[in-house]
Protein backbone atom coordinates (compact mmCIF):
# COMPACT_ATOMS: atom_id res chain seq x y z
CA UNK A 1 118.57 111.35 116.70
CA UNK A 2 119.49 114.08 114.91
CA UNK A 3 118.61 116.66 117.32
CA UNK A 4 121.16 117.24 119.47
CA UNK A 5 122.95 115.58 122.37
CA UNK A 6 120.32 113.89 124.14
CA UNK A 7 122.39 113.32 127.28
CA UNK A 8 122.89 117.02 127.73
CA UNK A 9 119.47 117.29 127.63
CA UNK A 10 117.86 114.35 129.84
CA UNK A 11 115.13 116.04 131.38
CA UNK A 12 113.39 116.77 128.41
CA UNK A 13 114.74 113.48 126.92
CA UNK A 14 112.94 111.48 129.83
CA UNK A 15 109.76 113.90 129.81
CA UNK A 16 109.24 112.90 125.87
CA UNK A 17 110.03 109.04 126.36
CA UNK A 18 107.37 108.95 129.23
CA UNK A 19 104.75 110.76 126.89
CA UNK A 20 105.94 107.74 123.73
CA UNK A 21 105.60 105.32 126.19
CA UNK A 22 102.18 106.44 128.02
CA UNK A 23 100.31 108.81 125.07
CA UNK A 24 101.26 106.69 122.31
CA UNK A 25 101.40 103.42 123.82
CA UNK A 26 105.19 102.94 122.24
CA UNK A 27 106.79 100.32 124.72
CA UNK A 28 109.85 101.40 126.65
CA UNK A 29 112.11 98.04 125.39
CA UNK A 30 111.59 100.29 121.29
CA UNK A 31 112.86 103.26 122.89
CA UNK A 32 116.68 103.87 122.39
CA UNK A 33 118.56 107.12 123.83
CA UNK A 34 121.45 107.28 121.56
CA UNK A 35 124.50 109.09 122.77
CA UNK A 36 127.87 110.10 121.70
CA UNK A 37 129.25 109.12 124.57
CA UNK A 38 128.53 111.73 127.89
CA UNK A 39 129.86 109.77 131.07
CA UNK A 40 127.60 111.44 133.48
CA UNK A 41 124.62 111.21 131.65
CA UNK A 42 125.20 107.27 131.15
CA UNK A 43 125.87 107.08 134.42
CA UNK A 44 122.60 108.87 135.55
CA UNK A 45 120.62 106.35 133.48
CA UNK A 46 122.53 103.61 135.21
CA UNK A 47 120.65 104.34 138.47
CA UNK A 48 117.12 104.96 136.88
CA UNK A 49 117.16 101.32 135.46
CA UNK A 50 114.82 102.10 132.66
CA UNK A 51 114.02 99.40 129.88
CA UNK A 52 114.97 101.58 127.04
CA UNK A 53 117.96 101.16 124.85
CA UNK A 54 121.07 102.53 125.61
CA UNK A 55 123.34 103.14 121.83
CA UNK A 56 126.15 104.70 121.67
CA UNK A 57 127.86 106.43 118.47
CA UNK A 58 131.20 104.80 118.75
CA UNK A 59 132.42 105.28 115.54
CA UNK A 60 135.97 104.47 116.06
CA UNK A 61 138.05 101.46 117.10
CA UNK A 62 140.80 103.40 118.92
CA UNK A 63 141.41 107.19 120.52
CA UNK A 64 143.24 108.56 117.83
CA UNK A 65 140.76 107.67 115.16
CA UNK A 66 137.75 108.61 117.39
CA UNK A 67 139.71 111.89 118.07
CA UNK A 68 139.34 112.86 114.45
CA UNK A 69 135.97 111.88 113.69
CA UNK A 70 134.29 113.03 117.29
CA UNK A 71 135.99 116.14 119.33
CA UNK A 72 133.75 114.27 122.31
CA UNK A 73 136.82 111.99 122.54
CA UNK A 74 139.11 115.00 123.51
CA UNK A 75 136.68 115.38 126.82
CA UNK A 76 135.41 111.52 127.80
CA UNK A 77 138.00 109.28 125.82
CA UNK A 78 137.24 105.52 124.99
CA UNK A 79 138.74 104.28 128.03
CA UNK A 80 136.71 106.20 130.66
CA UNK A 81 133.71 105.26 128.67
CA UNK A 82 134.25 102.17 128.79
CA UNK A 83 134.60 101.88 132.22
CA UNK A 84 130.73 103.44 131.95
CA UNK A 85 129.58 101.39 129.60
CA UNK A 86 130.77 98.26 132.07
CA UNK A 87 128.83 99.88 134.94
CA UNK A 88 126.13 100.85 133.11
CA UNK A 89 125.84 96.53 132.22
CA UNK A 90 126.21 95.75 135.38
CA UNK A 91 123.74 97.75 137.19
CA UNK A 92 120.94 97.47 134.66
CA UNK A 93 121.86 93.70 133.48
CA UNK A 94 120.66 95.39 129.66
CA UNK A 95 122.57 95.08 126.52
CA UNK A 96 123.53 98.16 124.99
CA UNK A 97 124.25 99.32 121.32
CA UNK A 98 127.15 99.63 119.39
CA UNK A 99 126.57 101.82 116.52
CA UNK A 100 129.88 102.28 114.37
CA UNK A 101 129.82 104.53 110.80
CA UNK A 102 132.51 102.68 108.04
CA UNK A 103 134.54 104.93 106.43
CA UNK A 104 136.76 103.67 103.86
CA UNK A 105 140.52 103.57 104.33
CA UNK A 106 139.72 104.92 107.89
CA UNK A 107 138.28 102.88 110.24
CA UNK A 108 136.57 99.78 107.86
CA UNK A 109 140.61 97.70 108.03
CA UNK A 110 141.57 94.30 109.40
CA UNK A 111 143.87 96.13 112.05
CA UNK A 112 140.32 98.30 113.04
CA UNK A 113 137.84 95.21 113.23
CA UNK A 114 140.78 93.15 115.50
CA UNK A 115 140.95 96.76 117.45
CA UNK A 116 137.23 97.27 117.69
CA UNK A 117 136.71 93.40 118.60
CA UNK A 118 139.51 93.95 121.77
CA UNK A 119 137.17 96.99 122.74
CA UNK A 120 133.89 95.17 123.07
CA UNK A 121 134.99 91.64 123.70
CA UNK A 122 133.89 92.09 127.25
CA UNK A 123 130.85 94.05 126.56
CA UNK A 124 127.27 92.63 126.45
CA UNK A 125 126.48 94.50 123.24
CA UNK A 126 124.78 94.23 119.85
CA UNK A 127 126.95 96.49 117.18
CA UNK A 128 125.19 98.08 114.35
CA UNK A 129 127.46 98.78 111.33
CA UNK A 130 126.41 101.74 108.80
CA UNK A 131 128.21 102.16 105.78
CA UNK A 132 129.48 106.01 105.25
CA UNK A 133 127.27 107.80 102.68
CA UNK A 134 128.93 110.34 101.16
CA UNK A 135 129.00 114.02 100.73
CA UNK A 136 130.33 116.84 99.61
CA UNK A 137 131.52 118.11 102.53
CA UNK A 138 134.32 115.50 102.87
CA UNK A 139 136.38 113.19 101.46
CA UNK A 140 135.07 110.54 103.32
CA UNK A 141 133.95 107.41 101.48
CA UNK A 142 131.99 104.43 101.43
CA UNK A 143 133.63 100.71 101.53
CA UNK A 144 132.93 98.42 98.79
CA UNK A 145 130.50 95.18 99.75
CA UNK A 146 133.39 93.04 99.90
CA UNK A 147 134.90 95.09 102.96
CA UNK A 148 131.48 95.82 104.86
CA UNK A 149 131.04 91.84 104.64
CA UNK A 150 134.88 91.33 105.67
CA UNK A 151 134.26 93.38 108.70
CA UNK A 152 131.05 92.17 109.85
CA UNK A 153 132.31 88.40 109.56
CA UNK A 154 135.01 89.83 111.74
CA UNK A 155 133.20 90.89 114.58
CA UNK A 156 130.63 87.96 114.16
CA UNK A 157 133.64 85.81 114.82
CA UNK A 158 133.89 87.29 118.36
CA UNK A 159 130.58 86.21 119.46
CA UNK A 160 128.64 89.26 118.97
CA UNK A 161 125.34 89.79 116.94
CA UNK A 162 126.19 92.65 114.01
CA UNK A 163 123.95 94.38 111.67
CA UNK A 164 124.03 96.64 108.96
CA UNK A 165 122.25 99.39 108.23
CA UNK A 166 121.76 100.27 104.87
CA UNK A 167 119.14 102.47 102.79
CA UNK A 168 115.23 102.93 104.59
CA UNK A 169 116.80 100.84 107.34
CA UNK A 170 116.19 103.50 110.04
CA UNK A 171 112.87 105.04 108.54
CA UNK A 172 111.44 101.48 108.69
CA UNK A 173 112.77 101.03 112.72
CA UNK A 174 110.44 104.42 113.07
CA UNK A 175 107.52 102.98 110.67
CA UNK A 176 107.84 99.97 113.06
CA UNK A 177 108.05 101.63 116.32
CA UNK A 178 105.18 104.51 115.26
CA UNK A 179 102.55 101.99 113.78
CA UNK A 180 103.41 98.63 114.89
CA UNK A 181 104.86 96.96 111.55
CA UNK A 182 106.39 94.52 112.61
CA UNK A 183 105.78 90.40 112.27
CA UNK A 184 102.67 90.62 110.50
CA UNK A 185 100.97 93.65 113.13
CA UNK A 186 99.12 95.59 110.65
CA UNK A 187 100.67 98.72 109.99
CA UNK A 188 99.89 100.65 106.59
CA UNK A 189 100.76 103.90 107.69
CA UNK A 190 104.12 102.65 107.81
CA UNK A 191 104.30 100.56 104.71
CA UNK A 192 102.92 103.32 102.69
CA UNK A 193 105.63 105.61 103.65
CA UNK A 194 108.11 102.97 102.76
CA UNK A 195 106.91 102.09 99.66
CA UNK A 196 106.59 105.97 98.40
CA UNK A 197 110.35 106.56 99.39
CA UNK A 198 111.32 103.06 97.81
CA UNK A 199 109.90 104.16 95.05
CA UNK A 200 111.35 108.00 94.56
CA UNK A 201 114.70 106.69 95.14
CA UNK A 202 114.33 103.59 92.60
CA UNK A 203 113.19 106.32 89.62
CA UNK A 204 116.07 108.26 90.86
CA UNK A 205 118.84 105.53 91.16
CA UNK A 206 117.07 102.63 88.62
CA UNK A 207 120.07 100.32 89.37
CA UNK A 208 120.29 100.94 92.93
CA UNK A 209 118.76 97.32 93.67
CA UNK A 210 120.76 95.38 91.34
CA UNK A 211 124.17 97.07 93.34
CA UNK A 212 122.46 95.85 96.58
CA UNK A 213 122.61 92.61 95.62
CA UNK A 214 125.63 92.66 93.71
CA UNK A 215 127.22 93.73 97.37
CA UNK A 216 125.67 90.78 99.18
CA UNK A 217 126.45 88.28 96.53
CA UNK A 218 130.05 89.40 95.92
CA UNK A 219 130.45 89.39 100.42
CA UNK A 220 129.15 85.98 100.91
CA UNK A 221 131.34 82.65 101.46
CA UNK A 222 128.65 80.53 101.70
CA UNK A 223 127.09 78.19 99.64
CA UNK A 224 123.65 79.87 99.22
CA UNK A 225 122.63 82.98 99.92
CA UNK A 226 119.27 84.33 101.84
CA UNK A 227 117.94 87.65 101.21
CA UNK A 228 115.32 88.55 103.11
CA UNK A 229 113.77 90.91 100.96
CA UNK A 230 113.31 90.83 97.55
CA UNK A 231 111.06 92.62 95.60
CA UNK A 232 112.10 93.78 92.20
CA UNK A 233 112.82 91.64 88.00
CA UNK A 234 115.93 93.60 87.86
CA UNK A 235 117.05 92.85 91.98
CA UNK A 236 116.60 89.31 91.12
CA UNK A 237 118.10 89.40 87.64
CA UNK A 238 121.25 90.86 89.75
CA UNK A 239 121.67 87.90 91.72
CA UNK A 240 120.89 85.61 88.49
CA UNK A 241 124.32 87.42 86.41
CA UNK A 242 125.99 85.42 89.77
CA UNK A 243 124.60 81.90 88.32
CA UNK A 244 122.69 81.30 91.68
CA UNK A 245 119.60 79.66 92.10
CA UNK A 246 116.56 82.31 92.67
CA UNK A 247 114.15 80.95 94.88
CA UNK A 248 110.56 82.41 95.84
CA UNK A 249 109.61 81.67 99.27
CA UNK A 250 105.52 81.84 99.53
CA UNK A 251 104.05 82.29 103.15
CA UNK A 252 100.11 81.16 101.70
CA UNK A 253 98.47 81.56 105.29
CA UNK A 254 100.47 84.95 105.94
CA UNK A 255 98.20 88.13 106.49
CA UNK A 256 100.89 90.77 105.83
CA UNK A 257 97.79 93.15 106.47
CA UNK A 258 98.04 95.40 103.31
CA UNK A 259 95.33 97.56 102.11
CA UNK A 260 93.63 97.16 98.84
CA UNK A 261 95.72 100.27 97.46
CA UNK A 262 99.24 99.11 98.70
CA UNK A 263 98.64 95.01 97.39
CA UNK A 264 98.64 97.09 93.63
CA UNK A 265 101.79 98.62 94.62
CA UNK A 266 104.61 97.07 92.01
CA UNK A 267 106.99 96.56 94.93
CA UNK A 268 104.17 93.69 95.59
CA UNK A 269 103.82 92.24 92.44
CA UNK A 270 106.74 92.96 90.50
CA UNK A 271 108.25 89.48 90.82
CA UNK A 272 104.96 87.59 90.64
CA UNK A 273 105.61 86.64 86.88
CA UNK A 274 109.57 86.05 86.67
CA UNK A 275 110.79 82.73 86.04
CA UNK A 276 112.01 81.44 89.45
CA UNK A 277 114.59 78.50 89.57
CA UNK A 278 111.85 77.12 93.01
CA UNK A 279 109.34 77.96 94.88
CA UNK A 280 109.12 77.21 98.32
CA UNK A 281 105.79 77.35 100.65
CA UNK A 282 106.66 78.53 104.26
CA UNK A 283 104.93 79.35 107.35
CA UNK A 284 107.16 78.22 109.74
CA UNK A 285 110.08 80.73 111.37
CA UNK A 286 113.20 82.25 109.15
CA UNK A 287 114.99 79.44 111.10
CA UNK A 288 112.17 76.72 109.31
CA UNK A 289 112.93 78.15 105.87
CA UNK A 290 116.25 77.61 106.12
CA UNK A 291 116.29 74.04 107.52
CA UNK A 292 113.91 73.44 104.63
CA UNK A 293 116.26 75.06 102.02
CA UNK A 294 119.07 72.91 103.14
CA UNK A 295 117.13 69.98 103.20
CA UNK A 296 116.06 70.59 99.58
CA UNK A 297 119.08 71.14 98.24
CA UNK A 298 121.18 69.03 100.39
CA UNK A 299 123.60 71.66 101.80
């Protein structure tokens, strides 16, 4: 991403996926050609029926709106797209990507979600929601935790699996995809780049973490919360100002396969002294722990 059109380029696109794939042994399935929507070029990879990702930058739950975030929409509008996207499912029987940038005000509404949900209710798809971050180029801004939440519930409702994408999100899909971090495959290339940029962007923004959770706390309904990643006194304290019960969850037999240097980094060991409301041991699956949570606390 980030380098132009990649359907306007596919011979070169292809060319570089087979080197990934055969020079650095990256696996076709962790490969995704992202596009902003070019017919033909979906179309093409249609009838190669590779096992790479197809995303497309979507955006936009309607024409109009789409129209003034994407000029693309002036040449292959949502409609004929979709009618590619439907082929496309068909002839390779693989679920494609959704990706859609919020924008407050714009396209982050009740009316948008229903729209958006209408769109893709007939589309095998996964939808990945990224919250605007913004500049100075624009007046665009970035919805508040409640309305991400609202809108992912939304879609959730309609059956499909969303996501959202915020900060290191896609620098840890490359980390994972370059060096193999991913359930416990060692990886410390890839750690170590996360935990240097967690850490610049901490010193810069010290309450950054505390907001994070302060957004998922504030967008939940339900009756305990589960975040997957904590690492930090002041994260947790965030979640404690909410009067919820902070539990540690230990995985004793799990080789995370750190080096020496990283196990000393304080995104490791920052919470090994605060005052937890539990503890809980698990090895099992995310799907044990919270079986195991709900058992404990009789949810």
């Amino acid at each position: 991403m980030g380098q132009g059109e990649p359907l306007l380029n596919l011979d070169n696109v292809l060319k570089a996926m087979k080197i990934f794939n055969e020079n650095f042994q990256i696996g076709a399935r962790r490969l995704t050609v992202s596009t902003s929507g070019i017919i033909p070029g979906i179309k093409r990879l249609a009838e190669l029926d590779m096992q790479s990702t197809l995303a497309i930058s979507l955006h936009a739950p309607n024409h109009e709106i789409r129209k003034q975030l994407m000029q693309i929409e002036n040449k292959y509008p949502m409609t004929e797209l979709k009618k590619a996207l439907k082929s496309y499912i068909e002839k390779t029987g693989r679920r494609i990507t959704i990706e859609y940038l919020l924008i407050k005000d714009l396209n982050d509404t009740l009316q948008s979600a229903k729209e958006l949900v209408e769109y893709l209710h007939d589309l095998k798809c996964n939808i990945n929601l990224i919250p605007y971050n913004p500049t100075e180029k624009n007046d665009y801004q970035k919805p508040s935790g409640n309305s991400i939440m609202r809108f992912k519930s939304l879609l959730e409702q309609s059956g499909k699996t969303v996501l959202i994408y915020h900060f290191a999100d896609a620098l840890k899909t490359l980390c994972e995809n370059s060096y193999g971090w991913i359930r416990g495959d060692k990886g410390p290339i890839g750690r170590t780049i996360l935990q240097n940029v967690g850490t610049i962007y901490r010193k810069n923004n010290p309450q950054c973490w505390v907001k994070i959770a302060e957004q998922i706390v504030l967008g939940c309904d339900k009756e305990y919360v589960l975040i997957p990643d904590c690492r930090y006194k002041n994260e947790a304290s965030g979640f404690g100002l909410f009067e919820k019960i902070i539990i540690r969850v230990e995985r004793p037999n799990f080789d995370n396969g750190l080096t020496e240097e990283q196990r000393k980094h304080q995104s490791e060991n920052d919470l090994n002294d605060y005052p937890f409301d539990w503890i809980l041991l698990n090895n099992g699956s995310l799907e044990d722990l919270r079986k195991k949570i709900k058992k404990e606390f009789g949810l």
